[in-house]
N, C-alpha and C. Protein backbone atom coordinates (compact mmCIF):
# COMPACT_ATOMS: atom_id res chain seq x y z
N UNK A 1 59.69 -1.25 -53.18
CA UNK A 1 60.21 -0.27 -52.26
C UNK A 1 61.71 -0.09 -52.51
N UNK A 2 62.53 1.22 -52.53
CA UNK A 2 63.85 1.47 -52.71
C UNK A 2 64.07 1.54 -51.33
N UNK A 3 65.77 1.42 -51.28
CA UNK A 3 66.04 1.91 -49.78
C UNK A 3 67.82 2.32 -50.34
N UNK A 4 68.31 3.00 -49.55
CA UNK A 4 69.61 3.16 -49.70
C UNK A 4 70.40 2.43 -48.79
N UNK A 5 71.81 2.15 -49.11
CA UNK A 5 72.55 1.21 -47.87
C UNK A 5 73.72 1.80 -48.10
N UNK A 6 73.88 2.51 -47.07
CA UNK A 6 75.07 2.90 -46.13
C UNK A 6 75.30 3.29 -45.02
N UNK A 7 76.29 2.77 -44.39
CA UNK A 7 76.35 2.68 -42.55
C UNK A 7 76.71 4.04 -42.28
N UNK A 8 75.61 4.57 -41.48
CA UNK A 8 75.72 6.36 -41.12
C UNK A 8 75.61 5.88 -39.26
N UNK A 9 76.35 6.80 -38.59
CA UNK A 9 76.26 6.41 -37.14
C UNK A 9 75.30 7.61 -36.81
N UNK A 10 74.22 7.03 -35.83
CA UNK A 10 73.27 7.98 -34.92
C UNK A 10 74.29 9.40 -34.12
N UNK A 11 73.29 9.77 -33.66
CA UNK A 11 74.00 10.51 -32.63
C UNK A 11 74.65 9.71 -31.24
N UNK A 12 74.61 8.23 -31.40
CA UNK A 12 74.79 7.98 -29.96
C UNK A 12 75.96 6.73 -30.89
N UNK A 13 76.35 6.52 -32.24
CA UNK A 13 77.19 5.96 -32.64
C UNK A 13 76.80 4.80 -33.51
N UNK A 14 75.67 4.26 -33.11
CA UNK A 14 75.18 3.08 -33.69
C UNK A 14 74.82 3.71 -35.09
N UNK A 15 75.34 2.50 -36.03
CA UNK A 15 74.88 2.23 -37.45
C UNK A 15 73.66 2.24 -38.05
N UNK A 16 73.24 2.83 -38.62
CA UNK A 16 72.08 3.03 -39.33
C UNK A 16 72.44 2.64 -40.69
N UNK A 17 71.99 1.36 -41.42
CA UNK A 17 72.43 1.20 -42.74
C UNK A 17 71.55 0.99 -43.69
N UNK A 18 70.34 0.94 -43.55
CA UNK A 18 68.90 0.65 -44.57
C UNK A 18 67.81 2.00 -44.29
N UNK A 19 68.29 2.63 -45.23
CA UNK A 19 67.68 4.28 -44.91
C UNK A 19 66.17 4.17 -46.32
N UNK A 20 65.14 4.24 -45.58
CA UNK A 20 64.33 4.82 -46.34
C UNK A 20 63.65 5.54 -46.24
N UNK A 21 62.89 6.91 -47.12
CA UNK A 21 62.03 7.92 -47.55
C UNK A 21 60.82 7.61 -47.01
N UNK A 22 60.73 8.56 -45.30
CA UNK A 22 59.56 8.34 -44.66
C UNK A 22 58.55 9.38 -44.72
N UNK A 23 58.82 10.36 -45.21
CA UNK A 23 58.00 11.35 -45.27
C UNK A 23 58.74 12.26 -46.79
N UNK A 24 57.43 13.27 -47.20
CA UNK A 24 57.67 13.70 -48.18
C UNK A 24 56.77 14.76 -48.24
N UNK A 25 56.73 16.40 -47.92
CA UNK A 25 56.28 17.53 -48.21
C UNK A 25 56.50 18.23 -49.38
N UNK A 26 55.40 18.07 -50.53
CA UNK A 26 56.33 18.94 -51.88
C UNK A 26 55.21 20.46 -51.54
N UNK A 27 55.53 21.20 -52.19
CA UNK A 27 54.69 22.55 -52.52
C UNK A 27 54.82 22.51 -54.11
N UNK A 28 54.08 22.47 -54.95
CA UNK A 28 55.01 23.08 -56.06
C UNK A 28 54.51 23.68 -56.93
N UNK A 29 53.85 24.86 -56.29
CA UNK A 29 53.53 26.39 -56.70
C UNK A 29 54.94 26.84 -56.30
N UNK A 30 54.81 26.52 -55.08
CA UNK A 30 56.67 27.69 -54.37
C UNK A 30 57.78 26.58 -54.45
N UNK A 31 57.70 25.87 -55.31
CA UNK A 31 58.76 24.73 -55.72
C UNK A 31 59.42 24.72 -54.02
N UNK A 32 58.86 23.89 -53.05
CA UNK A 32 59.78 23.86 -51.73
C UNK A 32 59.32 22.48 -51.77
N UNK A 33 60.54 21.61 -50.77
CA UNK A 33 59.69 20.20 -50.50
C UNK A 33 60.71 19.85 -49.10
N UNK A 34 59.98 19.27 -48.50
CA UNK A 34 60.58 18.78 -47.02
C UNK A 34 60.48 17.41 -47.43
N UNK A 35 62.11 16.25 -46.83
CA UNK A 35 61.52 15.35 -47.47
C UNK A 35 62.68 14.38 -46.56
N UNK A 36 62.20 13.42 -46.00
CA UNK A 36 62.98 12.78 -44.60
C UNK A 36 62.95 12.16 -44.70
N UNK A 37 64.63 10.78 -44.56
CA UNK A 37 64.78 9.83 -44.99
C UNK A 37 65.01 9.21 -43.19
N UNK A 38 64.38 8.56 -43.04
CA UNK A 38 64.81 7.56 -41.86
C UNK A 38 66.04 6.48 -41.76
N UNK A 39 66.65 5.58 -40.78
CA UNK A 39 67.51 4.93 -40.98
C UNK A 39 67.41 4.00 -39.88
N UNK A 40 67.52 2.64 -40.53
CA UNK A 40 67.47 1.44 -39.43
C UNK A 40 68.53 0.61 -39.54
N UNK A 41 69.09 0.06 -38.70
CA UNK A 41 70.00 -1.20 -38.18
C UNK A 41 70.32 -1.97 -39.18
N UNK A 42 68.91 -2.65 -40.04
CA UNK A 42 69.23 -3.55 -40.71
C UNK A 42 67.40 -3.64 -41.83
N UNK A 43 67.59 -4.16 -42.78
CA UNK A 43 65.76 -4.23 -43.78
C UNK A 43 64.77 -4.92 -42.80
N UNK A 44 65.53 -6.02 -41.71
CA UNK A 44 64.62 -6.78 -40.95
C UNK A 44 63.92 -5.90 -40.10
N UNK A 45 64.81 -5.29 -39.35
CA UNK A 45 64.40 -4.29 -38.54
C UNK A 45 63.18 -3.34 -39.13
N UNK A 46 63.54 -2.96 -40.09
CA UNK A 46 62.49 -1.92 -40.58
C UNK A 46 61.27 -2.55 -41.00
N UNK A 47 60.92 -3.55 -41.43
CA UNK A 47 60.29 -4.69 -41.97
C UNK A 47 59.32 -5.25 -40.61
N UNK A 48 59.81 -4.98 -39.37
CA UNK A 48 59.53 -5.29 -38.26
C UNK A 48 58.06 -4.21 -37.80
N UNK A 49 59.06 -3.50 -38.30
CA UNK A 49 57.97 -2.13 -37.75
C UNK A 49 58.87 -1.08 -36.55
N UNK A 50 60.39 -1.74 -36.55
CA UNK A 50 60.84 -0.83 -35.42
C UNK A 50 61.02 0.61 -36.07
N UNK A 51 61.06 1.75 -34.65
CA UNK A 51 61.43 3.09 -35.24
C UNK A 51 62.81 3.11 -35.58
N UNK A 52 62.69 4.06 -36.45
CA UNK A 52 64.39 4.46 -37.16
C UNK A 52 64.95 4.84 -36.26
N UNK A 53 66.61 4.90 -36.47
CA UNK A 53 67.46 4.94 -35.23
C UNK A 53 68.05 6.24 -35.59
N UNK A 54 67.64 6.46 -36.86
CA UNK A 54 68.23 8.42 -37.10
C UNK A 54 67.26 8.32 -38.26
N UNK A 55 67.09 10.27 -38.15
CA UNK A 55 66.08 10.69 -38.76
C UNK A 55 67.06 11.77 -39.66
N UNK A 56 66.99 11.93 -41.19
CA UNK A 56 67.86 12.92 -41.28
C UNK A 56 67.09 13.57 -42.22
N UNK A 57 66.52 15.42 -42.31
CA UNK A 57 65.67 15.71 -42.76
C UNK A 57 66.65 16.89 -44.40
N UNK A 58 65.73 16.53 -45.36
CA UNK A 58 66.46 17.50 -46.56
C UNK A 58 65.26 18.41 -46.72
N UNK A 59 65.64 20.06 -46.94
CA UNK A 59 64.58 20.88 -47.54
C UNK A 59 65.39 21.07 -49.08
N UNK A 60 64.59 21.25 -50.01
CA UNK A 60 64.94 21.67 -51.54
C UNK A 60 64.01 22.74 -51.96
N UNK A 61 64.55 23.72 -52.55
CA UNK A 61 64.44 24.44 -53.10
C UNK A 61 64.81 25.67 -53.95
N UNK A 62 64.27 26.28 -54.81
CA UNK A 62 64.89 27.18 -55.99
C UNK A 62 65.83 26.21 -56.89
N UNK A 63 67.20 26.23 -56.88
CA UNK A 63 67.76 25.28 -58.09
C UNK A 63 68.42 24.10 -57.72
N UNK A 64 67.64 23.67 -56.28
CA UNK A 64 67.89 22.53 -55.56
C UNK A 64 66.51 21.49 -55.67
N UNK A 65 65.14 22.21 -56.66
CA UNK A 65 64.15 21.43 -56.28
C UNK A 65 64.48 20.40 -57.72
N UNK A 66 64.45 19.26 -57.08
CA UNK A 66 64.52 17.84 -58.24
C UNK A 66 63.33 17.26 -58.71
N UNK A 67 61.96 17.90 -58.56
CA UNK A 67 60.85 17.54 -58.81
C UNK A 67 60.52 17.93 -60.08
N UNK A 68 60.97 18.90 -60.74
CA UNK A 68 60.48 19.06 -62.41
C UNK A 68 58.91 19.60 -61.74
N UNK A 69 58.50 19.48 -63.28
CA UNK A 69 56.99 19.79 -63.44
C UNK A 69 55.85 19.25 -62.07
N UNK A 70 56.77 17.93 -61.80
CA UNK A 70 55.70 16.67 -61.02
C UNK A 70 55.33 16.02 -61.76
N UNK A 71 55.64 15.78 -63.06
CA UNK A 71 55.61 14.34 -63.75
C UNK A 71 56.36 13.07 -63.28
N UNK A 72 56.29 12.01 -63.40
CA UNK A 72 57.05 10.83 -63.20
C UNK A 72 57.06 10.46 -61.70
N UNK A 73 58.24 9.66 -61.51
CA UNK A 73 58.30 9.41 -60.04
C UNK A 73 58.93 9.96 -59.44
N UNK A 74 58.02 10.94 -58.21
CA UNK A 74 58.76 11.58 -57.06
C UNK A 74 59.31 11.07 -56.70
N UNK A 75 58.74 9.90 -55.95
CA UNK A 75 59.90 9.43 -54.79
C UNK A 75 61.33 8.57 -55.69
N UNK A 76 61.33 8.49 -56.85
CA UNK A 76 62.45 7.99 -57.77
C UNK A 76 63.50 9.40 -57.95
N UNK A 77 62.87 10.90 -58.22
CA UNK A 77 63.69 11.95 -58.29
C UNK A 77 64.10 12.34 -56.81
N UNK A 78 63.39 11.90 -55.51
CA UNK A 78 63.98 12.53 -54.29
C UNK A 78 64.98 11.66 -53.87
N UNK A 79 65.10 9.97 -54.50
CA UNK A 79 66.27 9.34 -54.18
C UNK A 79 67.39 9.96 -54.48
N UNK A 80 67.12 10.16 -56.48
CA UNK A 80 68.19 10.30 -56.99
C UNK A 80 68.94 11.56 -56.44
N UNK A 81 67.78 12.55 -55.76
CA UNK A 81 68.94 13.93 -55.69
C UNK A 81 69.44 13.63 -54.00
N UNK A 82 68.56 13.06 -53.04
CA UNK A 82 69.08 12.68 -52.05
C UNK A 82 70.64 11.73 -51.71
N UNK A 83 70.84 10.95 -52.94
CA UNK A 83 71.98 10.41 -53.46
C UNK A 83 73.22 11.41 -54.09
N UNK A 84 72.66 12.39 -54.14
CA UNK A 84 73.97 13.23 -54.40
C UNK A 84 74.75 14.50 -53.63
N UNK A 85 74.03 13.99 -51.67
CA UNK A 85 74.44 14.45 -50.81
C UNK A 85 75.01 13.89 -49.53
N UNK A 86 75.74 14.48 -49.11
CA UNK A 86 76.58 13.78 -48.09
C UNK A 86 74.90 13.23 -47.08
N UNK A 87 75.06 12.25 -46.29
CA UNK A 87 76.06 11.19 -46.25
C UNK A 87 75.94 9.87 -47.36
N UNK A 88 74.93 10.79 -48.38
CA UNK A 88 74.61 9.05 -49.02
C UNK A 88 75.30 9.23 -50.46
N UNK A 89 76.35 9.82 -50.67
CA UNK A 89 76.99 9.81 -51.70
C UNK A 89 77.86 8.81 -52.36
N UNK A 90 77.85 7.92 -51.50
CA UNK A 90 78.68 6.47 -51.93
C UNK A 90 77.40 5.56 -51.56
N UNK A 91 76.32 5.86 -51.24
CA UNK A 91 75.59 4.84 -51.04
C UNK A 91 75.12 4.04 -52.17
N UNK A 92 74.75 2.47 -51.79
CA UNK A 92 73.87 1.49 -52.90
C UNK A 92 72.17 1.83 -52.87
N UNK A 93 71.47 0.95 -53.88
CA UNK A 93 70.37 1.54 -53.89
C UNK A 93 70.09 -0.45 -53.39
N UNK A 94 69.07 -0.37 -53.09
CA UNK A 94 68.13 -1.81 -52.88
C UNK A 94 66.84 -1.65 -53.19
N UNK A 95 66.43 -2.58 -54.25
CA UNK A 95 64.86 -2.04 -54.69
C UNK A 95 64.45 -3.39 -54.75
């Protein structure tokens, strides 16, 4: 399992620092994909089974879709392009 780590504050302030890829909608006839990374406290927490403490959702598409053909690993290309947007642009990876 990958996860990203960086401390993003909720809407109510608290830290969210172990964000991982909870959902994933591709289309890719109409190259669109909905694709939502969750965020918890800490790996224990999530590991627990608690709900994420922020939900932050990406749509891609036209020369934003990072899926290619659909060869290889999706959820390896939705990190990498999810990694090259605010807020996880300085983030680490944990695999």
């Amino acid at each position: 399992m990958t996860a990203l780590r960086i401390a993003v504050p909720n809407q109510y302030g608290i830290d969210a620092d172990f964000w991982v890829i909870t959902h994933m909608d591709l289309d890719f006839m109409r190259k669109t994909a909905q694709v939502e990374i969750g965020g918890w406290s800490s790996k224990a927490k999530f590991t627990a089974g608690f709900k994420p403490l922020a939900r932050i959702p990406f749509n891609f598409s036209g020369e934003a879709w990072p899926f290619g053909d659909g060869g290889g690993g999706l959820m390896r290309m939705a990190y990498d392009k999810i990694k090259t947007l605010p807020p996880f642009t300085l983030a680490t990876e944990e695999v």
